[in-house]
PDB file of N, CA and C in Angstrom:
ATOM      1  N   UNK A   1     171.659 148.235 114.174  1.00  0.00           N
ATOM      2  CA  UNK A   1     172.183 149.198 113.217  1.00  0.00           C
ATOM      3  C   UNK A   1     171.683 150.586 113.612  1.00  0.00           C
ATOM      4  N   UNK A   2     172.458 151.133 113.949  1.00  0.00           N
ATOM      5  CA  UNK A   2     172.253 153.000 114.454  1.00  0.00           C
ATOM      6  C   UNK A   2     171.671 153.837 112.788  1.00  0.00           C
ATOM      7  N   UNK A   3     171.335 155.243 113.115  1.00  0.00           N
ATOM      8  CA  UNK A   3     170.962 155.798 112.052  1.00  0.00           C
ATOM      9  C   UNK A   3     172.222 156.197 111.078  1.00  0.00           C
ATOM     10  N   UNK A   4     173.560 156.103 111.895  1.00  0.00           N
ATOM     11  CA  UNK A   4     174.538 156.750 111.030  1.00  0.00           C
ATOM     12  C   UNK A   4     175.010 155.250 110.258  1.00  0.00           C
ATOM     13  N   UNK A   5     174.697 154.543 110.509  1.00  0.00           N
ATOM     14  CA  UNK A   5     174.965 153.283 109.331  1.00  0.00           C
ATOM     15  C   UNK A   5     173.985 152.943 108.344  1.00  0.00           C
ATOM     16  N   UNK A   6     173.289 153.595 108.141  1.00  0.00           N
ATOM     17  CA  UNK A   6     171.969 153.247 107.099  1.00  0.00           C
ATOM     18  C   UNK A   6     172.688 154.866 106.056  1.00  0.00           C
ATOM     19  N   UNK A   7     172.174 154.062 105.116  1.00  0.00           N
ATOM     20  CA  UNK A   7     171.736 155.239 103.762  1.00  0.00           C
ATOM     21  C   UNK A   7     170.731 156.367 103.963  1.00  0.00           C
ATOM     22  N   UNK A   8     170.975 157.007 103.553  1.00  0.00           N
ATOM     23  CA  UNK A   8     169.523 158.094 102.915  1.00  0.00           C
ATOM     24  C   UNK A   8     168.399 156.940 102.448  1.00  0.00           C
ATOM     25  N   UNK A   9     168.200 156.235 101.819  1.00  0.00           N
ATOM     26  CA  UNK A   9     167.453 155.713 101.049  1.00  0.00           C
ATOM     27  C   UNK A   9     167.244 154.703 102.350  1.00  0.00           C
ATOM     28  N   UNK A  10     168.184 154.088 102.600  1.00  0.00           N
ATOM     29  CA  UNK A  10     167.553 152.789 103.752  1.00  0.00           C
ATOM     30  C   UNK A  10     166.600 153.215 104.606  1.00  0.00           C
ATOM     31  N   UNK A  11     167.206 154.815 105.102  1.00  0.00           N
ATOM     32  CA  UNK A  11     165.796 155.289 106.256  1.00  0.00           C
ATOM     33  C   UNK A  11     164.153 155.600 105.210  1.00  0.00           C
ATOM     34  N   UNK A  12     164.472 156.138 103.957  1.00  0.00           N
ATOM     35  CA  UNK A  12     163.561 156.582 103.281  1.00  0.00           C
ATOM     36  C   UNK A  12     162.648 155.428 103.320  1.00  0.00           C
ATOM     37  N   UNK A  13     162.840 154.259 102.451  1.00  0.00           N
ATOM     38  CA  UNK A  13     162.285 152.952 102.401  1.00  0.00           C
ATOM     39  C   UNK A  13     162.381 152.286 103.464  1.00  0.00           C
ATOM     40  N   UNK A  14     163.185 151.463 104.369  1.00  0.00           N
ATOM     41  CA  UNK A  14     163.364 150.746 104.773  1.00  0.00           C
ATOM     42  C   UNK A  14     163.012 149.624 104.282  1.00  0.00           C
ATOM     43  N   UNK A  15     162.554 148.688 105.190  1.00  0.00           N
ATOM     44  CA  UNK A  15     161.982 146.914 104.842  1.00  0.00           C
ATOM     45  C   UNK A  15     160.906 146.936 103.457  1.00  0.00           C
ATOM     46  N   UNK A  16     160.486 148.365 103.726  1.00  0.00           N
ATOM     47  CA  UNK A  16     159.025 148.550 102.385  1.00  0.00           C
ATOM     48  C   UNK A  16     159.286 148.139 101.342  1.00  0.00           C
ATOM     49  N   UNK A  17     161.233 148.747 100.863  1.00  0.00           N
ATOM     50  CA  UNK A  17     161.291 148.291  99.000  1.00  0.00           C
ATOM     51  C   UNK A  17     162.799 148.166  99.106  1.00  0.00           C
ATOM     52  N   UNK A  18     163.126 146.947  99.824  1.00  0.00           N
ATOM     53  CA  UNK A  18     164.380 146.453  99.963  1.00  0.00           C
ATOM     54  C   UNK A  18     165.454 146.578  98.099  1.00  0.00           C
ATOM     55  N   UNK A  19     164.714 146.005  97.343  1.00  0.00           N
ATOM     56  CA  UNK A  19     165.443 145.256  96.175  1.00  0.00           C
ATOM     57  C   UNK A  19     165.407 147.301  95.443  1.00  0.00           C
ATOM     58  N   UNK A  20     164.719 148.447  95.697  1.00  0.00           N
ATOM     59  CA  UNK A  20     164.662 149.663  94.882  1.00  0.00           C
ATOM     60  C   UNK A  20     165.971 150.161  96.197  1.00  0.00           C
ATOM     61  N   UNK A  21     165.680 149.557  97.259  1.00  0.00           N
ATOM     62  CA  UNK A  21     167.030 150.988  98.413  1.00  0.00           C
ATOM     63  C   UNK A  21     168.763 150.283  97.716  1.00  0.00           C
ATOM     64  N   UNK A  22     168.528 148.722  97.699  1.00  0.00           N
ATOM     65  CA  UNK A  22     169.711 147.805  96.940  1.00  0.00           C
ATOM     66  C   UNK A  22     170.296 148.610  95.856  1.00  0.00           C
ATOM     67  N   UNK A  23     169.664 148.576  94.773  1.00  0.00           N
ATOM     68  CA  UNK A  23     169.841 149.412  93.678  1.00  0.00           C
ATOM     69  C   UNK A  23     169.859 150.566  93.422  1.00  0.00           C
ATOM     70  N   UNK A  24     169.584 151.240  94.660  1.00  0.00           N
ATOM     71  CA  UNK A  24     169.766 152.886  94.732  1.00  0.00           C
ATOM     72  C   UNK A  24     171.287 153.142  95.252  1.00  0.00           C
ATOM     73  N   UNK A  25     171.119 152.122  96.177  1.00  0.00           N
ATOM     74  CA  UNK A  25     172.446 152.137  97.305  1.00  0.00           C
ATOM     75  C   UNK A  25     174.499 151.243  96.159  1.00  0.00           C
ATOM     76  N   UNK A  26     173.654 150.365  95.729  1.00  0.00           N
ATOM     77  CA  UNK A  26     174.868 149.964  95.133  1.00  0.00           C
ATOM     78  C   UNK A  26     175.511 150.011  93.835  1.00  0.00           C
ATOM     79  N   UNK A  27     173.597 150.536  93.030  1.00  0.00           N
ATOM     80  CA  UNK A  27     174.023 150.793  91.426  1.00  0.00           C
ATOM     81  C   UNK A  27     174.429 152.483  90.888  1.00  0.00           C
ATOM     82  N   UNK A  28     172.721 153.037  92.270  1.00  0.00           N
ATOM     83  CA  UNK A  28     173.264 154.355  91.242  1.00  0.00           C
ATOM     84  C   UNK A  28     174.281 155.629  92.307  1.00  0.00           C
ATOM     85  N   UNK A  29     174.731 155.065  93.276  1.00  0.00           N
ATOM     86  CA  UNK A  29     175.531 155.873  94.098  1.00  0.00           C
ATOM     87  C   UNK A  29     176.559 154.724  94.360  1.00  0.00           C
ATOM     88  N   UNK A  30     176.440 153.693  94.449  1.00  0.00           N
ATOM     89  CA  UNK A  30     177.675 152.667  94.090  1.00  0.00           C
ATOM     90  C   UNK A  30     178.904 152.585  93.146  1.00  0.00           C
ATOM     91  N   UNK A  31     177.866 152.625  91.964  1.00  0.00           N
ATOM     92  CA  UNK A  31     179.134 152.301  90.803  1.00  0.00           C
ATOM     93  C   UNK A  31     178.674 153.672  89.958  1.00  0.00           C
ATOM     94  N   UNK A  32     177.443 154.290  89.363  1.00  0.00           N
ATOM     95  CA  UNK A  32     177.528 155.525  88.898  1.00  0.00           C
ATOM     96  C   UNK A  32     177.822 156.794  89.225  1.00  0.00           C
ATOM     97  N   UNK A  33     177.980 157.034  90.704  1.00  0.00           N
ATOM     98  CA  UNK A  33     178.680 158.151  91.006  1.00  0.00           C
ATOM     99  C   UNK A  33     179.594 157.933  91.926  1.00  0.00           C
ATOM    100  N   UNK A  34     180.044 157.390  91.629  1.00  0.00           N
ATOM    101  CA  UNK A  34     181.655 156.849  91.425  1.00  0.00           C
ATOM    102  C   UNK A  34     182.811 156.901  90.467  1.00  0.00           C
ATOM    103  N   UNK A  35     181.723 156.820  88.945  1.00  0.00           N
ATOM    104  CA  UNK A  35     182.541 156.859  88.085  1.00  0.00           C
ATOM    105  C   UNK A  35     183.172 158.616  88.109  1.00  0.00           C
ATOM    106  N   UNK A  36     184.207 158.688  88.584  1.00  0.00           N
ATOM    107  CA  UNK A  36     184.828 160.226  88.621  1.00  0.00           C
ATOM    108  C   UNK A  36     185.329 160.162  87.070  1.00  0.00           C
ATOM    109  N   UNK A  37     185.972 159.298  86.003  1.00  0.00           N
ATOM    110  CA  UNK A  37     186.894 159.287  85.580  1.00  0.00           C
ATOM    111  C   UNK A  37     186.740 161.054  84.103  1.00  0.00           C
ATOM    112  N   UNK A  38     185.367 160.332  83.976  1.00  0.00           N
ATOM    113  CA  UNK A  38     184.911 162.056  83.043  1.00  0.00           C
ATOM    114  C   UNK A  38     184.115 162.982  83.578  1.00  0.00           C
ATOM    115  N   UNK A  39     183.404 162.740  84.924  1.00  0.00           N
ATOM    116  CA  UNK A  39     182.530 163.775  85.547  1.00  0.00           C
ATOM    117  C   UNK A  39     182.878 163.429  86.879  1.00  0.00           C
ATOM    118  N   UNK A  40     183.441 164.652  87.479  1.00  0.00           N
ATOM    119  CA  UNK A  40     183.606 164.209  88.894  1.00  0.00           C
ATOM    120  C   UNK A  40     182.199 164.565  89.915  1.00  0.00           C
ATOM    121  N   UNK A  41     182.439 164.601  91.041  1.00  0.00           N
ATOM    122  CA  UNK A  41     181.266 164.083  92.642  1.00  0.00           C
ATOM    123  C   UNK A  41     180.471 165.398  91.632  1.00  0.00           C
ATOM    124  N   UNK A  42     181.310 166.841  91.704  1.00  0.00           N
ATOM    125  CA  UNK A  42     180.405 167.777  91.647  1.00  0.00           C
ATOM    126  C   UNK A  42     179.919 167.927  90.256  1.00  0.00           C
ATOM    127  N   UNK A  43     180.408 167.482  89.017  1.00  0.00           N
ATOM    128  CA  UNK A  43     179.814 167.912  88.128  1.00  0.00           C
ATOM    129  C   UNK A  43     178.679 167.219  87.927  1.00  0.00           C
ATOM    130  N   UNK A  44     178.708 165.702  88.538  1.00  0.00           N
ATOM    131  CA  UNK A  44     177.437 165.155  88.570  1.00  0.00           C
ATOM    132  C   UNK A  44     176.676 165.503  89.359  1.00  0.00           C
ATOM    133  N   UNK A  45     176.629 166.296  90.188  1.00  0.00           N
ATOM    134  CA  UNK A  45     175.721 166.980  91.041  1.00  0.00           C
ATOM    135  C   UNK A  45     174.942 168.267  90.440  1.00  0.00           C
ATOM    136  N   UNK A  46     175.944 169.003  89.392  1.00  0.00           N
ATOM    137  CA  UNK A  46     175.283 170.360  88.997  1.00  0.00           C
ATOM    138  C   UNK A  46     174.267 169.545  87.741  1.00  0.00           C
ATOM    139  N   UNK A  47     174.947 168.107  87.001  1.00  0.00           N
ATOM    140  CA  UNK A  47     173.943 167.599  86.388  1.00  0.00           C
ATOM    141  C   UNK A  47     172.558 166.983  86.911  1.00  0.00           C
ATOM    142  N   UNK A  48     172.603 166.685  87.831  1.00  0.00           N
ATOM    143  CA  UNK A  48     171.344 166.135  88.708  1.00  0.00           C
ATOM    144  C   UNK A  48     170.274 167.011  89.348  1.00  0.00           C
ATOM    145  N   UNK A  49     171.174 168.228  89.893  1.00  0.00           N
ATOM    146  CA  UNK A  49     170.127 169.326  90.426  1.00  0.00           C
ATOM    147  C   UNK A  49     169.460 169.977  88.836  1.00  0.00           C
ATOM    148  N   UNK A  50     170.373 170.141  87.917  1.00  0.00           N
ATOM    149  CA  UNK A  50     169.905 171.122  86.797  1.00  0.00           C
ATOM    150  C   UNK A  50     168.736 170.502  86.423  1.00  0.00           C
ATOM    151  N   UNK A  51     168.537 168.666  86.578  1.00  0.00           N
ATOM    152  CA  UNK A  51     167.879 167.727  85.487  1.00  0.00           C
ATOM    153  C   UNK A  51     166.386 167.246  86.711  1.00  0.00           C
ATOM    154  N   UNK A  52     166.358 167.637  87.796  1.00  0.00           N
ATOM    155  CA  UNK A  52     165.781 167.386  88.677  1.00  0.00           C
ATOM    156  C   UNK A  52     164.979 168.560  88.955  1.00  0.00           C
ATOM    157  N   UNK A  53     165.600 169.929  88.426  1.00  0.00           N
ATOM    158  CA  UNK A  53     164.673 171.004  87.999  1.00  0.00           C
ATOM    159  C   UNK A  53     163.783 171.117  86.726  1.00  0.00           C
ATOM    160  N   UNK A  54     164.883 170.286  85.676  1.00  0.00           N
ATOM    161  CA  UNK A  54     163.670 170.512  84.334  1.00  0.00           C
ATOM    162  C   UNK A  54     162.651 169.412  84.514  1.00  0.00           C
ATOM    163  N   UNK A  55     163.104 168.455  85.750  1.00  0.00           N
ATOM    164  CA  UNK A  55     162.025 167.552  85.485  1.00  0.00           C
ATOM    165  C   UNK A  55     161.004 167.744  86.516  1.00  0.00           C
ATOM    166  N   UNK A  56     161.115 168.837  86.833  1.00  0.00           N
ATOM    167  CA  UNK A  56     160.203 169.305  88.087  1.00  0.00           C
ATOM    168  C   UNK A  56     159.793 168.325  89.439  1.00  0.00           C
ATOM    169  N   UNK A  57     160.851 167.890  89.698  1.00  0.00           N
ATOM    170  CA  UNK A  57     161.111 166.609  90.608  1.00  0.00           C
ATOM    171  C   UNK A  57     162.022 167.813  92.144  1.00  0.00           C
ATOM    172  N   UNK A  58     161.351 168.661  92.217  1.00  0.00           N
ATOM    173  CA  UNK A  58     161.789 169.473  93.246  1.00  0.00           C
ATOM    174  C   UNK A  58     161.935 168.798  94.867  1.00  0.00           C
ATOM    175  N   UNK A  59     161.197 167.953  95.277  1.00  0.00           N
ATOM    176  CA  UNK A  59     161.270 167.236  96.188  1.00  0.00           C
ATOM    177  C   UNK A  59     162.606 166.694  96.094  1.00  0.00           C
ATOM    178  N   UNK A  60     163.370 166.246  95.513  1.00  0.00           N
ATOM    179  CA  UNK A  60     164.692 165.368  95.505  1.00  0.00           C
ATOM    180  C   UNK A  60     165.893 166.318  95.530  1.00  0.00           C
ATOM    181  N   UNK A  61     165.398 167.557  95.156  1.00  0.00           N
ATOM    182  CA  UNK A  61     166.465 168.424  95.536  1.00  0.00           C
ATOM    183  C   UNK A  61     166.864 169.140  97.147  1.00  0.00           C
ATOM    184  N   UNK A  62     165.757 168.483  97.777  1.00  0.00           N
ATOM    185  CA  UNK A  62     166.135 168.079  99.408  1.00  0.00           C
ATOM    186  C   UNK A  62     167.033 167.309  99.824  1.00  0.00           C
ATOM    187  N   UNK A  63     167.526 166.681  98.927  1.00  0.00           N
ATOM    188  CA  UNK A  63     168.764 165.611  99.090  1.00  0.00           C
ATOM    189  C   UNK A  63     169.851 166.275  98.381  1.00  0.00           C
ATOM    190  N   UNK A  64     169.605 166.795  97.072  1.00  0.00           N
ATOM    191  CA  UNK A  64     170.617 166.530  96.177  1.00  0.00           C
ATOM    192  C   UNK A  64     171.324 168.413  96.077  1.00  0.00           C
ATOM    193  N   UNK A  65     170.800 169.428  96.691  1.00  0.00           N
ATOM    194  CA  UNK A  65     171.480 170.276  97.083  1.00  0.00           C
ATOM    195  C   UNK A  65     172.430 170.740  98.014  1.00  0.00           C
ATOM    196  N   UNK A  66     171.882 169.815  99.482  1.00  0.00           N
ATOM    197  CA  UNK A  66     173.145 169.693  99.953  1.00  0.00           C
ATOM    198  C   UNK A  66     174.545 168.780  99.804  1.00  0.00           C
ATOM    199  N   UNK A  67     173.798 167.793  98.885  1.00  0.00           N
ATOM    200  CA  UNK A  67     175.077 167.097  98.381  1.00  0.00           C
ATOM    201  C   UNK A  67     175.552 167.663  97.314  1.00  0.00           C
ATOM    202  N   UNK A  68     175.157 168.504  96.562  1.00  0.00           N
ATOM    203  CA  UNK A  68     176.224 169.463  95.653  1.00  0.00           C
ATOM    204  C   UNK A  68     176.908 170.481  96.223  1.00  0.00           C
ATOM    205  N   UNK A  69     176.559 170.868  97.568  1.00  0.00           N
ATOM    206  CA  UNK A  69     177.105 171.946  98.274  1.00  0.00           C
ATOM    207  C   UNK A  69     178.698 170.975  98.857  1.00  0.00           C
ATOM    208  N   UNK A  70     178.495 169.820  99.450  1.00  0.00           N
ATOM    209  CA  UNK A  70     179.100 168.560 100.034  1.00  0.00           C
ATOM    210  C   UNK A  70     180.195 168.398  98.841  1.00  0.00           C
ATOM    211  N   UNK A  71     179.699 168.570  97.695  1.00  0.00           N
ATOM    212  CA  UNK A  71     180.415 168.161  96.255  1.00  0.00           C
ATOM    213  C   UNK A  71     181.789 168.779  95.951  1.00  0.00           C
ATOM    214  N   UNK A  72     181.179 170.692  96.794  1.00  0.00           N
ATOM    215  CA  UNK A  72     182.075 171.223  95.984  1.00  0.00           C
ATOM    216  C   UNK A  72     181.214 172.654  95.416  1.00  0.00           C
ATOM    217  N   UNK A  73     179.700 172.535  94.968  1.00  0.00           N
ATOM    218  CA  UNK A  73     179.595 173.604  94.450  1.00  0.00           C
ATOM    219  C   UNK A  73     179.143 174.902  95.629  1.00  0.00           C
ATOM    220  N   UNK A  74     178.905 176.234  94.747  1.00  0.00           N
ATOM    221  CA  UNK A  74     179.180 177.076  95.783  1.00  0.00           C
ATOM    222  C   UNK A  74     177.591 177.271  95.360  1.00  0.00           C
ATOM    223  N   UNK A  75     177.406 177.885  96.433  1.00  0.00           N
ATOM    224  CA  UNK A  75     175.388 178.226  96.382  1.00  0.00           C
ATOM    225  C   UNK A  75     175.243 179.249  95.306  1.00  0.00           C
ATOM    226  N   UNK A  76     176.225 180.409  94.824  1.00  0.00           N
ATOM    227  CA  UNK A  76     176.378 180.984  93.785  1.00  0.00           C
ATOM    228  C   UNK A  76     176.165 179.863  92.244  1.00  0.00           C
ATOM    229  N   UNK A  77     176.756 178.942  92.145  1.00  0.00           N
ATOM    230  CA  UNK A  77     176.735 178.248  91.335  1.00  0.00           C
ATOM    231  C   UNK A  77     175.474 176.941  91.101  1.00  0.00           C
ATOM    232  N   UNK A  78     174.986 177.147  92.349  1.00  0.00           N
ATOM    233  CA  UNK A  78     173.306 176.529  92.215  1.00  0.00           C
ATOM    234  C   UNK A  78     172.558 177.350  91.610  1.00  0.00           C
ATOM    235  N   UNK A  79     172.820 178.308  92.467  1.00  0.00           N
ATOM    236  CA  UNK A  79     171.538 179.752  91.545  1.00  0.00           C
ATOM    237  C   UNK A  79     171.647 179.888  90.047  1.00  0.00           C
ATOM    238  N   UNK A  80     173.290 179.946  90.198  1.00  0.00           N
ATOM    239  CA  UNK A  80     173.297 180.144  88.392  1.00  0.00           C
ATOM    240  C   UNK A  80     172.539 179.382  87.684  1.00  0.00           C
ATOM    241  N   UNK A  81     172.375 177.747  88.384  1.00  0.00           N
ATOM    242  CA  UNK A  81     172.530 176.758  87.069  1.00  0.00           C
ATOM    243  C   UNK A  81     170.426 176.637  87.122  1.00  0.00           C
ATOM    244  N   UNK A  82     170.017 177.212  88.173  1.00  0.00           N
ATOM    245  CA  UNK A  82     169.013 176.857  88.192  1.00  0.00           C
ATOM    246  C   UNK A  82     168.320 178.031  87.535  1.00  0.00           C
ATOM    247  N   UNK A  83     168.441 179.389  87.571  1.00  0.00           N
ATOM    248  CA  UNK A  83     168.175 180.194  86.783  1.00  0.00           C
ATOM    249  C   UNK A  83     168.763 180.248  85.387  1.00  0.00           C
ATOM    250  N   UNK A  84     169.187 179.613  85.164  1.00  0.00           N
ATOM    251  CA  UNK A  84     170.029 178.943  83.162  1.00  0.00           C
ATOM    252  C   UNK A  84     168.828 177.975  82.970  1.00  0.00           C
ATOM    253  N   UNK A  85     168.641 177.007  83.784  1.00  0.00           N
ATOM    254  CA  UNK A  85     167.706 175.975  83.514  1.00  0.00           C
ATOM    255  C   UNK A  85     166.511 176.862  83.351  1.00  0.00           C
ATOM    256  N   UNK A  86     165.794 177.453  84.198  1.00  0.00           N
ATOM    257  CA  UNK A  86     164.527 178.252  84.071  1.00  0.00           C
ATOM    258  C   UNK A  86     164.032 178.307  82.399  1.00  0.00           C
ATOM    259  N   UNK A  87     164.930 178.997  81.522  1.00  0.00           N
ATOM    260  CA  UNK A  87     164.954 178.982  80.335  1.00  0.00           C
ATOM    261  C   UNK A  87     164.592 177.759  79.183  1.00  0.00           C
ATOM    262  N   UNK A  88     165.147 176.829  79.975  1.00  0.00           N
ATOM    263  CA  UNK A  88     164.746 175.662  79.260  1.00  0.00           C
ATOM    264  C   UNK A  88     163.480 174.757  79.707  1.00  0.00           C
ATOM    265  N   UNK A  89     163.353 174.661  81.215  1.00  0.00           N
ATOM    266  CA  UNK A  89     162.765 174.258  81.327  1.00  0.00           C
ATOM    267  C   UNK A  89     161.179 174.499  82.080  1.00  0.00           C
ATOM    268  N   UNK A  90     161.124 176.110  82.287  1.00  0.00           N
ATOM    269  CA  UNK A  90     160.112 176.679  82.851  1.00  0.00           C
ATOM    270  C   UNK A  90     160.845 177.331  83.697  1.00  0.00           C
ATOM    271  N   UNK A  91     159.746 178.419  83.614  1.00  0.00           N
ATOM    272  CA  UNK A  91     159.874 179.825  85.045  1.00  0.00           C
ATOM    273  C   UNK A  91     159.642 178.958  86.493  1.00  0.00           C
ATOM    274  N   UNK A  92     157.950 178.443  86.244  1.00  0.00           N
ATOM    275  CA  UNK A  92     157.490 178.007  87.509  1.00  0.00           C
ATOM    276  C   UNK A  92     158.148 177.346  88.751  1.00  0.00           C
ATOM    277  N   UNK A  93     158.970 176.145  87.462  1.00  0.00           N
ATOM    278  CA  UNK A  93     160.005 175.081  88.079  1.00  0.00           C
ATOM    279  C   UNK A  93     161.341 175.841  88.743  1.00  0.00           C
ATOM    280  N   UNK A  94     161.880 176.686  88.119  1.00  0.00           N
ATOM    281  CA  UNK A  94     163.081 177.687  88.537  1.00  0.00           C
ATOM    282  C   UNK A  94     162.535 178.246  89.978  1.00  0.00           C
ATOM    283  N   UNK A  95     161.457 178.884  90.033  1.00  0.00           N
ATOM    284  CA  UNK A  95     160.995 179.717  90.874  1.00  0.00           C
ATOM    285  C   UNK A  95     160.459 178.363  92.129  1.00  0.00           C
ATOM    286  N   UNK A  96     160.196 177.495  92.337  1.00  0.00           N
ATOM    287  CA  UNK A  96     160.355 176.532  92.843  1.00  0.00           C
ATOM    288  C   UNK A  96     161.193 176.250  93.591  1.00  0.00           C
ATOM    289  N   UNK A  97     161.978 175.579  92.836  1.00  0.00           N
ATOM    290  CA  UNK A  97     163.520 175.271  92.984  1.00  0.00           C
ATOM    291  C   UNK A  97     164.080 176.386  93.935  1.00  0.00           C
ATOM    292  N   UNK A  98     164.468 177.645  93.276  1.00  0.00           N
ATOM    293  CA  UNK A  98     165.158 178.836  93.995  1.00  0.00           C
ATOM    294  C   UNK A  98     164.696 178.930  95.256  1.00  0.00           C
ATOM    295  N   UNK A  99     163.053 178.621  95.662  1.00  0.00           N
ATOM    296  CA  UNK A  99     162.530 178.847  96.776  1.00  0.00           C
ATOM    297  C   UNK A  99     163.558 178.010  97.981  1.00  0.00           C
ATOM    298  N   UNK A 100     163.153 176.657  97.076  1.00  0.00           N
ATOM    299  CA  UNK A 100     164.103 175.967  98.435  1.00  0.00           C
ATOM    300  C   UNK A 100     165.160 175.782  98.034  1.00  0.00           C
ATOM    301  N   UNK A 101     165.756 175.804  97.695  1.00  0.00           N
ATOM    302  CA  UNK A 101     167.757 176.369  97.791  1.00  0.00           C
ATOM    303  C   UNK A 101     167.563 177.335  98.616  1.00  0.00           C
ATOM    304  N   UNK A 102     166.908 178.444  98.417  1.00  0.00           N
ATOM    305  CA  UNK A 102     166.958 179.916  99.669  1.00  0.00           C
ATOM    306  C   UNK A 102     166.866 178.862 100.871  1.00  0.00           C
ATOM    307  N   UNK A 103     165.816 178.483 101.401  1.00  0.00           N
ATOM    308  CA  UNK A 103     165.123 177.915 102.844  1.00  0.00           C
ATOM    309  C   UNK A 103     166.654 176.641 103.070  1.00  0.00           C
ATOM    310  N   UNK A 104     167.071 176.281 101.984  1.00  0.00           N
ATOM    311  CA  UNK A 104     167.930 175.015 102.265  1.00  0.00           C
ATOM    312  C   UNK A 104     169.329 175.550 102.799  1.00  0.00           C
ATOM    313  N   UNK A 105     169.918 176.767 101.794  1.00  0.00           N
ATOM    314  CA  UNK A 105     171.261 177.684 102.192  1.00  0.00           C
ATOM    315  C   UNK A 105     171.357 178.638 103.498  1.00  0.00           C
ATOM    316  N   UNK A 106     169.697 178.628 104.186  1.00  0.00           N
ATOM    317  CA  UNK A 106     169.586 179.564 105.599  1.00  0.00           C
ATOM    318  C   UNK A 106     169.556 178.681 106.738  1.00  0.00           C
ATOM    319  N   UNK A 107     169.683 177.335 106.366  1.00  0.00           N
ATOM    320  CA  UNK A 107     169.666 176.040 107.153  1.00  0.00           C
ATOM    321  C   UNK A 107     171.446 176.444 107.802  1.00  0.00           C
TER     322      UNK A 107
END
């Protein structure tokens, strides 16, 4: 199996946590973002980056910014949502966040 047939998650884990990459791979990018029918690729993306900032889980937005860019959204519309979030959920976390979206959008 080459690297372009594995998941994000399969290289992350590998053999380490087979039954957590399973359920990453078939439940929550399988069948939950999938479901387009009331939130499509990108709106679940501006929900995941926004909720991945209030939860100060900034590491995962190494994944999940370029897949909102992939989605559809425009880097204008990251900034927005992450400086809206700031408000709710801290300066620190915003100022965080913004850091790497900058370093991630000069990629």
């Amino acid at each position: 199996m080459t690297e372009s047939d594995t998941t994000p998650m399969q290289r992350m884990m590998g053999d380490f946590a087979p039954t957590f990459v399973e359920l990453t791979d078939e439940v929550l990018f399988g069948k939950v973002w999938s479901r387009t029918e009331a939130l499509s690729a990108r709106d679940r993306s501006l929900v995941t980056i926004t909720s991945l900032v209030a939860n100060g889980n900034i590491e995962q937005l190494h994944a999940h910014i370029p897949m909102g860019l992939a989605n559809g959204l425009t880097e204008d519309e990251i900034k927005e949502a992450i400086t809206h979030v700031a408000f709710y959920a801290g300066w620190p976390r915003a100022v965080s966040a913004l850091t790497l979206a900058q370093q991630l959008f000069a990629r």
